[in-house]
PDB file of N, CA and C in Angstrom:
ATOM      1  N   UNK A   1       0.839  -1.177   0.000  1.00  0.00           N
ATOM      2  CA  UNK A   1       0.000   0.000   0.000  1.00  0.00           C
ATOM      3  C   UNK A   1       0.883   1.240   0.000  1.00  0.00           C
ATOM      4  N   UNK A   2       0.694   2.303  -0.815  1.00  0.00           N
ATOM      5  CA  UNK A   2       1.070   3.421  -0.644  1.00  0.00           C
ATOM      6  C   UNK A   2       0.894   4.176   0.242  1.00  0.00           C
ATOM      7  N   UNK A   3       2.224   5.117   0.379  1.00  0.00           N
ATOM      8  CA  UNK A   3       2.072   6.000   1.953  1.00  0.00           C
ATOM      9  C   UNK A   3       0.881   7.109   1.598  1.00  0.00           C
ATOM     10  N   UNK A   4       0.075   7.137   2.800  1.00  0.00           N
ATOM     11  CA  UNK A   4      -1.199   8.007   2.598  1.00  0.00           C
ATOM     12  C   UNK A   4      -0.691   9.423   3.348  1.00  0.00           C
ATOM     13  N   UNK A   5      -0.968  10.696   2.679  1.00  0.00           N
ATOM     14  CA  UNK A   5      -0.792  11.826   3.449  1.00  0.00           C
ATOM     15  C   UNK A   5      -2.018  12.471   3.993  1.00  0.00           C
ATOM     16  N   UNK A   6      -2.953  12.008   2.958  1.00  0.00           N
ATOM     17  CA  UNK A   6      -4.260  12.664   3.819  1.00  0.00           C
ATOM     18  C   UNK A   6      -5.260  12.119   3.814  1.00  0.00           C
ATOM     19  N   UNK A   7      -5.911  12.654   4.852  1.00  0.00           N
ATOM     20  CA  UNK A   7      -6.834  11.068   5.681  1.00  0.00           C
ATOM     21  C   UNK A   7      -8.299  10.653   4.728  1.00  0.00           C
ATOM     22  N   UNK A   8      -8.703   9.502   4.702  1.00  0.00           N
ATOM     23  CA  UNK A   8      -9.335   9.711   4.090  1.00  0.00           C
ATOM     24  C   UNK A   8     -10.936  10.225   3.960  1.00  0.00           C
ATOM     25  N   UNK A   9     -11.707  10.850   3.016  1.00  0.00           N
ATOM     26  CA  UNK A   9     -12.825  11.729   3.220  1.00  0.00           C
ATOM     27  C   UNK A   9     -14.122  10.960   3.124  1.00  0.00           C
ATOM     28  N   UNK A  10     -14.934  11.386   4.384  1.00  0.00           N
ATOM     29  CA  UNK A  10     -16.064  10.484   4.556  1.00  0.00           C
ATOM     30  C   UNK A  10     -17.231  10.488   3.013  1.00  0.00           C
ATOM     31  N   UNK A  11     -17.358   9.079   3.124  1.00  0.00           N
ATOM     32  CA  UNK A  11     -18.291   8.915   1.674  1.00  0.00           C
ATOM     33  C   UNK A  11     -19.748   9.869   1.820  1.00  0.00           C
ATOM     34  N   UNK A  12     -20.107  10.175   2.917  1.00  0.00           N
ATOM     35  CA  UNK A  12     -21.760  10.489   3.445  1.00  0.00           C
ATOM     36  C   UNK A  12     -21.524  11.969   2.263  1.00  0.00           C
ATOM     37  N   UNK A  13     -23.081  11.673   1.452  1.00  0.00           N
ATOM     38  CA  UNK A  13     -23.902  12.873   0.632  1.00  0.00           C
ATOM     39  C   UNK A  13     -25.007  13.202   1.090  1.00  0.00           C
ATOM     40  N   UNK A  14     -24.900  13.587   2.478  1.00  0.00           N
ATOM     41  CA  UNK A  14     -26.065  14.262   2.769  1.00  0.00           C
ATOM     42  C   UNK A  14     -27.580  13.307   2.837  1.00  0.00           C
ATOM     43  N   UNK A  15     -27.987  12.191   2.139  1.00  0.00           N
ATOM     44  CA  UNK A  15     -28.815  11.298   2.083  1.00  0.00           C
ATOM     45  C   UNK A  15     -28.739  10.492   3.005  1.00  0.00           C
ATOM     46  N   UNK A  16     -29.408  10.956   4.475  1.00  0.00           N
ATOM     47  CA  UNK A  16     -29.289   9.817   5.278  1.00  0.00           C
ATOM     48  C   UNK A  16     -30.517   9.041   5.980  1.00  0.00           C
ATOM     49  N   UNK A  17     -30.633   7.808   5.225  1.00  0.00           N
ATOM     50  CA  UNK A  17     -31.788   7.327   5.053  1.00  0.00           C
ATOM     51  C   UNK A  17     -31.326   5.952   4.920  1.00  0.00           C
ATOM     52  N   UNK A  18     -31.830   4.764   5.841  1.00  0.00           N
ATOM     53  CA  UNK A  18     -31.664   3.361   5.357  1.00  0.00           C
ATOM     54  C   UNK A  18     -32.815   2.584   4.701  1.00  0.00           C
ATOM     55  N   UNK A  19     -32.098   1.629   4.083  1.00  0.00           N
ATOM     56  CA  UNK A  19     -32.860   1.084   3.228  1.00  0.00           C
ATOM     57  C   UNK A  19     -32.774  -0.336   4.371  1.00  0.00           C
ATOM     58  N   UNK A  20     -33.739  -1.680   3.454  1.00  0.00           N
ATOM     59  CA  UNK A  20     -34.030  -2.256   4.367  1.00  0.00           C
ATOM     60  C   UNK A  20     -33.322  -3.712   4.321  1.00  0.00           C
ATOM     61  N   UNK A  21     -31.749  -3.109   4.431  1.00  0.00           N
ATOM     62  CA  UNK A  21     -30.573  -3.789   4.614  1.00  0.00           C
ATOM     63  C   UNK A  21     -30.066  -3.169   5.725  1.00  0.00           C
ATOM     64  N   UNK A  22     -30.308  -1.868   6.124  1.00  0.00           N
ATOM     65  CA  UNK A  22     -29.621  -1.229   6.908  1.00  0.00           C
ATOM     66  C   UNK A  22     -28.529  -0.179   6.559  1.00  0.00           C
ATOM     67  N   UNK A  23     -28.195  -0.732   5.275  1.00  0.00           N
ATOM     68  CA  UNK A  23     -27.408   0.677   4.179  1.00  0.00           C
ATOM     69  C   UNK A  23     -27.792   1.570   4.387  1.00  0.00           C
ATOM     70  N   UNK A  24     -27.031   2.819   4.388  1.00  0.00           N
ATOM     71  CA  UNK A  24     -27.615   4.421   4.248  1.00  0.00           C
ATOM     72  C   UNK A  24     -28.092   4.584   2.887  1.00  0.00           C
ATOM     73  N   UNK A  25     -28.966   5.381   2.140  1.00  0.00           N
ATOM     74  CA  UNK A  25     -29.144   4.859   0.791  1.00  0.00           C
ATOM     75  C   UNK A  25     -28.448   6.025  -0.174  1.00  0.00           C
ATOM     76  N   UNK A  26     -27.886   7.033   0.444  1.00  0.00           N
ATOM     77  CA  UNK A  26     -26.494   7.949   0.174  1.00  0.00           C
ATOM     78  C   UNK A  26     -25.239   7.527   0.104  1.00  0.00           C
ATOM     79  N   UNK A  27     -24.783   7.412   0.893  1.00  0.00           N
ATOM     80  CA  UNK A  27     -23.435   6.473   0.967  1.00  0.00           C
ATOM     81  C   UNK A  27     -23.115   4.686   0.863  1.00  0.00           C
ATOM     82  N   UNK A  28     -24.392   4.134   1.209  1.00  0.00           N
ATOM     83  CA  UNK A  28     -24.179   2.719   1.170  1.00  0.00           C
ATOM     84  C   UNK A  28     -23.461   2.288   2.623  1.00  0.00           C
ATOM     85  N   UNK A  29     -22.802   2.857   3.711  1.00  0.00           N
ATOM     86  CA  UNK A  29     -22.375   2.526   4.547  1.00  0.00           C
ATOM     87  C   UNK A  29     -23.353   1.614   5.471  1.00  0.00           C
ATOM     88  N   UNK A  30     -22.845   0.637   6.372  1.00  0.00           N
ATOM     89  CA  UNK A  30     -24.004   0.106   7.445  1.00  0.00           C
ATOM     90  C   UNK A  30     -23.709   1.277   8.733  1.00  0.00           C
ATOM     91  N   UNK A  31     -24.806   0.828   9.477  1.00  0.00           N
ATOM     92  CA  UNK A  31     -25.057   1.601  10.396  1.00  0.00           C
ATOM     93  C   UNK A  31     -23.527   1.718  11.687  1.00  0.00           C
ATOM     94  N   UNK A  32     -22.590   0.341  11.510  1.00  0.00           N
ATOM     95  CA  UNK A  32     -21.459   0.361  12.263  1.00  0.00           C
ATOM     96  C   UNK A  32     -20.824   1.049  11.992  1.00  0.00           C
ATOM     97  N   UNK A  33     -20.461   1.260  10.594  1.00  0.00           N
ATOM     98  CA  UNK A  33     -19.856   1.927   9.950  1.00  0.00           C
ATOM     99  C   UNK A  33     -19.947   3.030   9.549  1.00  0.00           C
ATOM    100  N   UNK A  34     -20.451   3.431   9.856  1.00  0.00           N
ATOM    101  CA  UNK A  34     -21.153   4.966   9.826  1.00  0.00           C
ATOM    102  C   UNK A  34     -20.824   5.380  10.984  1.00  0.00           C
ATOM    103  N   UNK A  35     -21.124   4.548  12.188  1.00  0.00           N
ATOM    104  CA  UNK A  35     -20.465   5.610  13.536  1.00  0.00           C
ATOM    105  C   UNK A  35     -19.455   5.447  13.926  1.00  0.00           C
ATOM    106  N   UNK A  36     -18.707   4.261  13.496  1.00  0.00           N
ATOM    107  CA  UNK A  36     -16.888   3.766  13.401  1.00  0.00           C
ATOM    108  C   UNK A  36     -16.371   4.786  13.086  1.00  0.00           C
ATOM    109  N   UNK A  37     -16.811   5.469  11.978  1.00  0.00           N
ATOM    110  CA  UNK A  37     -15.765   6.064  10.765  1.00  0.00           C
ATOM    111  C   UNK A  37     -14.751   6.783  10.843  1.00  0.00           C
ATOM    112  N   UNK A  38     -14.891   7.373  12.351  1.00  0.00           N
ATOM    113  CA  UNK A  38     -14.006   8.606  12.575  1.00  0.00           C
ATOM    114  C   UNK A  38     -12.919   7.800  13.969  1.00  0.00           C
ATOM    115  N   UNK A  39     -13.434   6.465  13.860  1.00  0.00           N
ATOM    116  CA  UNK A  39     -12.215   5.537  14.537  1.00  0.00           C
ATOM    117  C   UNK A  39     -11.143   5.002  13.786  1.00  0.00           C
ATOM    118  N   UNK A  40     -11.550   4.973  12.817  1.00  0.00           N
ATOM    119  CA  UNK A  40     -11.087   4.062  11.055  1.00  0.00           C
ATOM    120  C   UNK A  40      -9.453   4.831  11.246  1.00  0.00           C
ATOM    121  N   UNK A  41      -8.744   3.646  10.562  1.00  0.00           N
ATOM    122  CA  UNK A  41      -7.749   4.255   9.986  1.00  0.00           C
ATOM    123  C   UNK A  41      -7.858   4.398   8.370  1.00  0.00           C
ATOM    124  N   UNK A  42      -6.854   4.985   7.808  1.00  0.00           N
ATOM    125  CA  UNK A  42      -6.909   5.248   6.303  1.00  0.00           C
ATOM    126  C   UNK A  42      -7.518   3.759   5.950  1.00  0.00           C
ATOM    127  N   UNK A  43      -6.601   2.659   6.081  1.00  0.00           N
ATOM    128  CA  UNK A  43      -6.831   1.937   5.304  1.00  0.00           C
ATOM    129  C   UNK A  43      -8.074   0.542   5.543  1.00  0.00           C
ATOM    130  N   UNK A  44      -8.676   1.095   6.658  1.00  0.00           N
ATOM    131  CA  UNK A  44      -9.926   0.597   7.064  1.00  0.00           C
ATOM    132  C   UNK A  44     -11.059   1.266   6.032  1.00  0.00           C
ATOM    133  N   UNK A  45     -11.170   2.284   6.120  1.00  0.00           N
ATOM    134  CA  UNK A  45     -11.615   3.369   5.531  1.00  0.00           C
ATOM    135  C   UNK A  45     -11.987   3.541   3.958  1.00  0.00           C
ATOM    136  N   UNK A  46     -10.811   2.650   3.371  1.00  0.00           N
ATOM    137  CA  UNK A  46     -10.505   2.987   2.094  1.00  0.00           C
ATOM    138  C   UNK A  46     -11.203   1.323   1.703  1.00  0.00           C
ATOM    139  N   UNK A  47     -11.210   0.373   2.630  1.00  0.00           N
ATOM    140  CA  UNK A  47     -12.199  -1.154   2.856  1.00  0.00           C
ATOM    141  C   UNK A  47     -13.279  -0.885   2.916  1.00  0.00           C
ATOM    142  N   UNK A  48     -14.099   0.117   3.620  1.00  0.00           N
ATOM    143  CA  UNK A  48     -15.740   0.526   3.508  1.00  0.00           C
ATOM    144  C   UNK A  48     -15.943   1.056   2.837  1.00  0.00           C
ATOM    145  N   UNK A  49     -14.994   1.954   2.200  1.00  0.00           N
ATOM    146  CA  UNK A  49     -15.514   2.572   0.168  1.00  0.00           C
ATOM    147  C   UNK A  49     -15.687   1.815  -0.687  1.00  0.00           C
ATOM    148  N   UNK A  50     -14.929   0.567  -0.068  1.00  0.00           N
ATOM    149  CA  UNK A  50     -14.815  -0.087  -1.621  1.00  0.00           C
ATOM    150  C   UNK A  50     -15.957  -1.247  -1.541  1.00  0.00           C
ATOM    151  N   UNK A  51     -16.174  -1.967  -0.283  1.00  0.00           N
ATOM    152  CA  UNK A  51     -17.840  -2.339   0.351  1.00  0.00           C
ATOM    153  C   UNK A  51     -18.529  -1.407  -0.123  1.00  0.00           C
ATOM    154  N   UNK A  52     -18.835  -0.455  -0.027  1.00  0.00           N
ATOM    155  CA  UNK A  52     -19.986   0.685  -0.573  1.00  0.00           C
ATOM    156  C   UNK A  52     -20.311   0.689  -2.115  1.00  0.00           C
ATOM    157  N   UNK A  53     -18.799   0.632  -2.763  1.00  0.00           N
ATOM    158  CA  UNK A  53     -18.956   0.874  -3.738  1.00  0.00           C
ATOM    159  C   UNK A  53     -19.984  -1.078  -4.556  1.00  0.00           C
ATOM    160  N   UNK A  54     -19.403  -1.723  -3.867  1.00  0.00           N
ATOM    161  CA  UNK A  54     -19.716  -3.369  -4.268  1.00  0.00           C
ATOM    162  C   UNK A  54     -21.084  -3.175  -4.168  1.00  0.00           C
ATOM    163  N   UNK A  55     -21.736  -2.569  -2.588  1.00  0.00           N
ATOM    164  CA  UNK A  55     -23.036  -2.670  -2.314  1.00  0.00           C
ATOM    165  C   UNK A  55     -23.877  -1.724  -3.955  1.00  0.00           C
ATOM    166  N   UNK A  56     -23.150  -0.839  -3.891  1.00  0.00           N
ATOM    167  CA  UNK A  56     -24.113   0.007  -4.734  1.00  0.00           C
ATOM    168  C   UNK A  56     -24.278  -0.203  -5.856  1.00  0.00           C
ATOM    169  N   UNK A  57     -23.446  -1.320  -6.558  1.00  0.00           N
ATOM    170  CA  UNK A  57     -23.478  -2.076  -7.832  1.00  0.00           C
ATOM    171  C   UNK A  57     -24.727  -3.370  -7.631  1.00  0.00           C
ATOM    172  N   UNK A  58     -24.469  -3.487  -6.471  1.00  0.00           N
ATOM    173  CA  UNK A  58     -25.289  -4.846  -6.465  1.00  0.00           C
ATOM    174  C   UNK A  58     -26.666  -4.196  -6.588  1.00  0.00           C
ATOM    175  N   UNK A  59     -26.689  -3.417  -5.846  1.00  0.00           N
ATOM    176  CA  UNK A  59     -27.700  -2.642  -5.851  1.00  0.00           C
ATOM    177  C   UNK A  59     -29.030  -2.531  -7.121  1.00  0.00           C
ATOM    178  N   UNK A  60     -28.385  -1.816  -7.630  1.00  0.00           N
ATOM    179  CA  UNK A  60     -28.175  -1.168  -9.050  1.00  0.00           C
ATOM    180  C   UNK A  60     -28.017  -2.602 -10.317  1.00  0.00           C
ATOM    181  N   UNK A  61     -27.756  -3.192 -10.026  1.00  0.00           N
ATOM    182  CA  UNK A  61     -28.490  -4.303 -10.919  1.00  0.00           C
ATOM    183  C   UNK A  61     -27.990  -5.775  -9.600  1.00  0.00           C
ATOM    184  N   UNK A  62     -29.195  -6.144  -9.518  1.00  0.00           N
ATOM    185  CA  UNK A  62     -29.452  -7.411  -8.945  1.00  0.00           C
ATOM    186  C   UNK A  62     -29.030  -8.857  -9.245  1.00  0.00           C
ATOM    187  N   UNK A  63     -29.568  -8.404 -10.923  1.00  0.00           N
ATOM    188  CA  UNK A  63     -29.596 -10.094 -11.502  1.00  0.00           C
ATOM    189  C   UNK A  63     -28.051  -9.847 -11.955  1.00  0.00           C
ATOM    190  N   UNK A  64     -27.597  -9.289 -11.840  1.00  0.00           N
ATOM    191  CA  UNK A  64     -26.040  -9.556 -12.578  1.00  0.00           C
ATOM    192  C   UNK A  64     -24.931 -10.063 -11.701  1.00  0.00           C
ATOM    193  N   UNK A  65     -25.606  -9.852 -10.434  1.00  0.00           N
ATOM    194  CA  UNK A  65     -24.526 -10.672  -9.370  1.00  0.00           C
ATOM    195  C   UNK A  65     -24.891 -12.137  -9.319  1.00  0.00           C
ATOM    196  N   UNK A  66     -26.285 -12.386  -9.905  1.00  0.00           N
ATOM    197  CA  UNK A  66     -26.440 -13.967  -9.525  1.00  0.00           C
ATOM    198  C   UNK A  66     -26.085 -14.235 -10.861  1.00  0.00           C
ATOM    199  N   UNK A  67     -25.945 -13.642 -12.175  1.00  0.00           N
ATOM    200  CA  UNK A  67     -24.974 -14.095 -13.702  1.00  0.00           C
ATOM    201  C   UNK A  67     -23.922 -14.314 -13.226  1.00  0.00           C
ATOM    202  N   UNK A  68     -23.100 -12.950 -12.625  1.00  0.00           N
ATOM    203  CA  UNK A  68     -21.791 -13.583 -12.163  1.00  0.00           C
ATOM    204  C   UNK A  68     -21.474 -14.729 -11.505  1.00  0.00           C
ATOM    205  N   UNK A  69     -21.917 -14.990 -10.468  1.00  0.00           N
ATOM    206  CA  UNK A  69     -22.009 -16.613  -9.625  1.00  0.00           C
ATOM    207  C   UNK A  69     -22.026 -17.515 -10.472  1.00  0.00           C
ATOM    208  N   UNK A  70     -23.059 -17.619 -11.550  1.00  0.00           N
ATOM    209  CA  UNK A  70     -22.932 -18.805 -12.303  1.00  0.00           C
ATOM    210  C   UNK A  70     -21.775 -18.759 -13.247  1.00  0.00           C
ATOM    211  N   UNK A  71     -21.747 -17.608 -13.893  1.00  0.00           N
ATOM    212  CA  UNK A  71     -20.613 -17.763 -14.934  1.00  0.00           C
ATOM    213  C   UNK A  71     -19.459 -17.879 -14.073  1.00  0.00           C
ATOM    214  N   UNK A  72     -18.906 -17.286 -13.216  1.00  0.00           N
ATOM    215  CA  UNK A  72     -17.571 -18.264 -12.511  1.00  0.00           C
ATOM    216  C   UNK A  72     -17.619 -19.587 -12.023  1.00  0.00           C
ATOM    217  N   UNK A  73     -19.224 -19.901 -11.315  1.00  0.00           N
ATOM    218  CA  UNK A  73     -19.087 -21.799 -11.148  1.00  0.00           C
ATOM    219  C   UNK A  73     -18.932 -22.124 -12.499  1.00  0.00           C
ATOM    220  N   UNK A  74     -19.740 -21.818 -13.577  1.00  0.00           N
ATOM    221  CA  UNK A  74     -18.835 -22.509 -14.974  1.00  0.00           C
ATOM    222  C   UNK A  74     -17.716 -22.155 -15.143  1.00  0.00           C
ATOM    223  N   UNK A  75     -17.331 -21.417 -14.816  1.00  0.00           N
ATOM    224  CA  UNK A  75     -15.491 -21.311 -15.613  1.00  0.00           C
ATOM    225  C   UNK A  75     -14.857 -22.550 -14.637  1.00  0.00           C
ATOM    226  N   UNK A  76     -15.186 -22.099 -13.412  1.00  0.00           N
ATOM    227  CA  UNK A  76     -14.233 -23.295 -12.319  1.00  0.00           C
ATOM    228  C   UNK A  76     -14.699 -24.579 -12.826  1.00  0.00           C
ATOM    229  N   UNK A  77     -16.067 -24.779 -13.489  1.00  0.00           N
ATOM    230  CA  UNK A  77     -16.353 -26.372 -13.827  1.00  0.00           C
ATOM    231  C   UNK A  77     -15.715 -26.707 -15.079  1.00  0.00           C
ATOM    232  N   UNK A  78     -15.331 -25.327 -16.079  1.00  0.00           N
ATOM    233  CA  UNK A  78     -14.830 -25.676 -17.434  1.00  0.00           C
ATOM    234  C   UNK A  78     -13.163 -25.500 -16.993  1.00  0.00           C
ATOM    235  N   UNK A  79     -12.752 -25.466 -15.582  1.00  0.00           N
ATOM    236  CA  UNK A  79     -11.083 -25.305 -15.279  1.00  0.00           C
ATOM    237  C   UNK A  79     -10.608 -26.608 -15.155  1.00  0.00           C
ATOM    238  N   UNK A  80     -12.148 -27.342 -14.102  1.00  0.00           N
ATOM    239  CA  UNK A  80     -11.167 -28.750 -13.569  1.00  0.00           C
ATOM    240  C   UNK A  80     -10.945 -29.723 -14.097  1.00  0.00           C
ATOM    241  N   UNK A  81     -10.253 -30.491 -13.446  1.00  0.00           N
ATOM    242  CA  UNK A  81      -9.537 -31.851 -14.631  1.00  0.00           C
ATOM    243  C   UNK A  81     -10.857 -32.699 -14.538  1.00  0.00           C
ATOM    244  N   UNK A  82     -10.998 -33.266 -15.677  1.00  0.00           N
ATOM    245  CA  UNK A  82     -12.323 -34.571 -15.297  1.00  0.00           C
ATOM    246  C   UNK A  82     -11.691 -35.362 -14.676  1.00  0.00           C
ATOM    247  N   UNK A  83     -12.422 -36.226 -13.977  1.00  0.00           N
ATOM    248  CA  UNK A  83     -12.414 -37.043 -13.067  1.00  0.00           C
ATOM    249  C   UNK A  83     -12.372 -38.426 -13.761  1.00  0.00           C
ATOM    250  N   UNK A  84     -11.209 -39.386 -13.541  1.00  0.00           N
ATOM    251  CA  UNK A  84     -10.667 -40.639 -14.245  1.00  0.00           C
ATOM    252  C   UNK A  84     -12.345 -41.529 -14.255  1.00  0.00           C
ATOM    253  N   UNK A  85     -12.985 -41.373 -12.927  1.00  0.00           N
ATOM    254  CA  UNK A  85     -13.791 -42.274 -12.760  1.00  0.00           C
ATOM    255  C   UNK A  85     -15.465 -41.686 -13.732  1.00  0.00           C
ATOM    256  N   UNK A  86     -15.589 -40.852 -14.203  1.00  0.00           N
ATOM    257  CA  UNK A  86     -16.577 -39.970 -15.239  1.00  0.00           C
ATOM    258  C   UNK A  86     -16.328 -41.262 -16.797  1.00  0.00           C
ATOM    259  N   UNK A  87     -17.275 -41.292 -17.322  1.00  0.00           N
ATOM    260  CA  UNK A  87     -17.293 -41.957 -18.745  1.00  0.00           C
ATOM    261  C   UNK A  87     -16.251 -41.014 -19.896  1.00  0.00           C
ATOM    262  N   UNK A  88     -15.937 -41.078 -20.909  1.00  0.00           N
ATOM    263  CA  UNK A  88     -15.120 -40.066 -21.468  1.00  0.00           C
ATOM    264  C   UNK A  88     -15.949 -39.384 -22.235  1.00  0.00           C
ATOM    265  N   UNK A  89     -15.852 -38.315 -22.539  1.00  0.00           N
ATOM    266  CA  UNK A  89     -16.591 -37.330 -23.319  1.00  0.00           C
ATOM    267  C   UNK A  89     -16.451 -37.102 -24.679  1.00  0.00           C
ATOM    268  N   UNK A  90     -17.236 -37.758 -25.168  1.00  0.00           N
ATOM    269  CA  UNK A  90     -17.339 -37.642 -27.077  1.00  0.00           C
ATOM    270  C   UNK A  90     -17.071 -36.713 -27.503  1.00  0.00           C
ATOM    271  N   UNK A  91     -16.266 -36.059 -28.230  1.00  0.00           N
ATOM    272  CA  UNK A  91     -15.975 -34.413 -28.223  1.00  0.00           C
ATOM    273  C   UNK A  91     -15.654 -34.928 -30.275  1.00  0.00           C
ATOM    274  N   UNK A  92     -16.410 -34.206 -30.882  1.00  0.00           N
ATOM    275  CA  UNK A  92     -16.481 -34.454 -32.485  1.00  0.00           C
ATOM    276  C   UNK A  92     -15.787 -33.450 -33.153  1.00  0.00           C
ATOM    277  N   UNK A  93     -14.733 -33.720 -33.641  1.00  0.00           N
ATOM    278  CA  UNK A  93     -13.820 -32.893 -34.718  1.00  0.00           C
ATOM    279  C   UNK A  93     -14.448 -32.482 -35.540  1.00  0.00           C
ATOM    280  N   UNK A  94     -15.041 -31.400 -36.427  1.00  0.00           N
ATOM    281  CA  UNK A  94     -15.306 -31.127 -37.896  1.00  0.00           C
ATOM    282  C   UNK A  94     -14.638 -30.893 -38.462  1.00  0.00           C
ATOM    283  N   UNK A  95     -14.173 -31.231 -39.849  1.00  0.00           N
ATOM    284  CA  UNK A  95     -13.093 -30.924 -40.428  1.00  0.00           C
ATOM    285  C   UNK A  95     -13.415 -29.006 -41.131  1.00  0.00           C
ATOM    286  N   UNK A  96     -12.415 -28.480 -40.811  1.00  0.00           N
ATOM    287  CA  UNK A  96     -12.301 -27.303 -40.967  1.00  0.00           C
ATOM    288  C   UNK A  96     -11.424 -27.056 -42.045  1.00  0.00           C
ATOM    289  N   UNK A  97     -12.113 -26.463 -43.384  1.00  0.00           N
ATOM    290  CA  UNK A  97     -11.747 -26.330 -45.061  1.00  0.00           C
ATOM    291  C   UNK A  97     -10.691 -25.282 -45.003  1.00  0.00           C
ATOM    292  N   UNK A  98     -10.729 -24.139 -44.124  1.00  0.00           N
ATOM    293  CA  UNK A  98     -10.684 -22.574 -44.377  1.00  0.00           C
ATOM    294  C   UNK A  98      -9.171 -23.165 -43.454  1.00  0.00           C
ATOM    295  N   UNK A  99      -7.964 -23.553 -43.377  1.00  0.00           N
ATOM    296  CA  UNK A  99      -6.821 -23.799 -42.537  1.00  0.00           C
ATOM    297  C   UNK A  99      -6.113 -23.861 -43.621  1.00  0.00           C
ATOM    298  N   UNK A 100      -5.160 -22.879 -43.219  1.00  0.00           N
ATOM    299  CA  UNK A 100      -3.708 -22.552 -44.472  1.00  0.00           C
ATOM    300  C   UNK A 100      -2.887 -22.886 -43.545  1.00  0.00           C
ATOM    301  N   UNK A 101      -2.108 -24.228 -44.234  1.00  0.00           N
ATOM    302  CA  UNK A 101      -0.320 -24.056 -43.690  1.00  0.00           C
ATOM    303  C   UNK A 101       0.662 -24.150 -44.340  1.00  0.00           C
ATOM    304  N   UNK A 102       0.353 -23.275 -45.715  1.00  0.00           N
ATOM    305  CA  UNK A 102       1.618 -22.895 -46.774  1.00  0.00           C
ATOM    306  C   UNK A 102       2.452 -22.389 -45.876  1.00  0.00           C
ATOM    307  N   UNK A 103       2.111 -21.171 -45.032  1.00  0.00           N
ATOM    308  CA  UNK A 103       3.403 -20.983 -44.440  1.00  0.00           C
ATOM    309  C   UNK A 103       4.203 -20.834 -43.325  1.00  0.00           C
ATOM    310  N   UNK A 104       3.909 -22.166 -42.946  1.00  0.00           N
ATOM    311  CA  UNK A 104       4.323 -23.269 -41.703  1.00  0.00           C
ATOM    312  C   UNK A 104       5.396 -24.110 -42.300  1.00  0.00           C
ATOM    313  N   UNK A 105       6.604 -23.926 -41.573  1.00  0.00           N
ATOM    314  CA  UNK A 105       7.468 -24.453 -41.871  1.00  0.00           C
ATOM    315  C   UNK A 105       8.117 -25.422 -40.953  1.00  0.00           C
ATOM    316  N   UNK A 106       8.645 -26.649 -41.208  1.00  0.00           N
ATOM    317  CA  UNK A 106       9.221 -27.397 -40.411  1.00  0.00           C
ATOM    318  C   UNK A 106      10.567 -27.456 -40.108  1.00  0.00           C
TER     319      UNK A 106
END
């Protein structure tokens, strides 16, 4: 982490109002965190902006955090090795016309 010279500035816009998570619906902070803040060090501080900032995406679109979930359990399911004891998986070559290797050399 880089050396910080100045401290850092509270997220609150004046909107202080929770929603029914307990978020402020201005800043996104929770209610701990909101009266912590001025205990915080920089780099505590600079951890609840960036929570705020996560909350307010999620926020702000819903269904795209449960896309994300799935599309990384598929990537991790399209990462791992199959399993010896699984049947083998038919996987069909098409022969592909459009492949130049004039100039491929051995």
């Amino acid at each position: 982490m880089q050396l910080e010279f100045f401290d850092v500035p509270s997220p609150c816009v004046g909107i202080c109002q929770s929603d029914e998570k307990g978020h402020c619906l201005g800043c996104m902070r929770s209610r701990d965190e909101r009266q912590d803040w001025k205990t915080f060090n920089n780099d505590e501080k600079q951890k609840v902006i960036k929570r705020c900032i996560q909350r307010k995406n999620r926020k702000k679109n819903p269904h795209n955090a449960k896309k994300e979930k799935t599309v990384a359990s598929a990537e991790l399911e399209a990462d791992m090795q199959p399993s010896l004891l699984d049947p083998p998986s038919k996987t069909s070559i098409s022969p592909d016309t459009d492949l130049d290797f004039s100039d491929f050399e051995l």
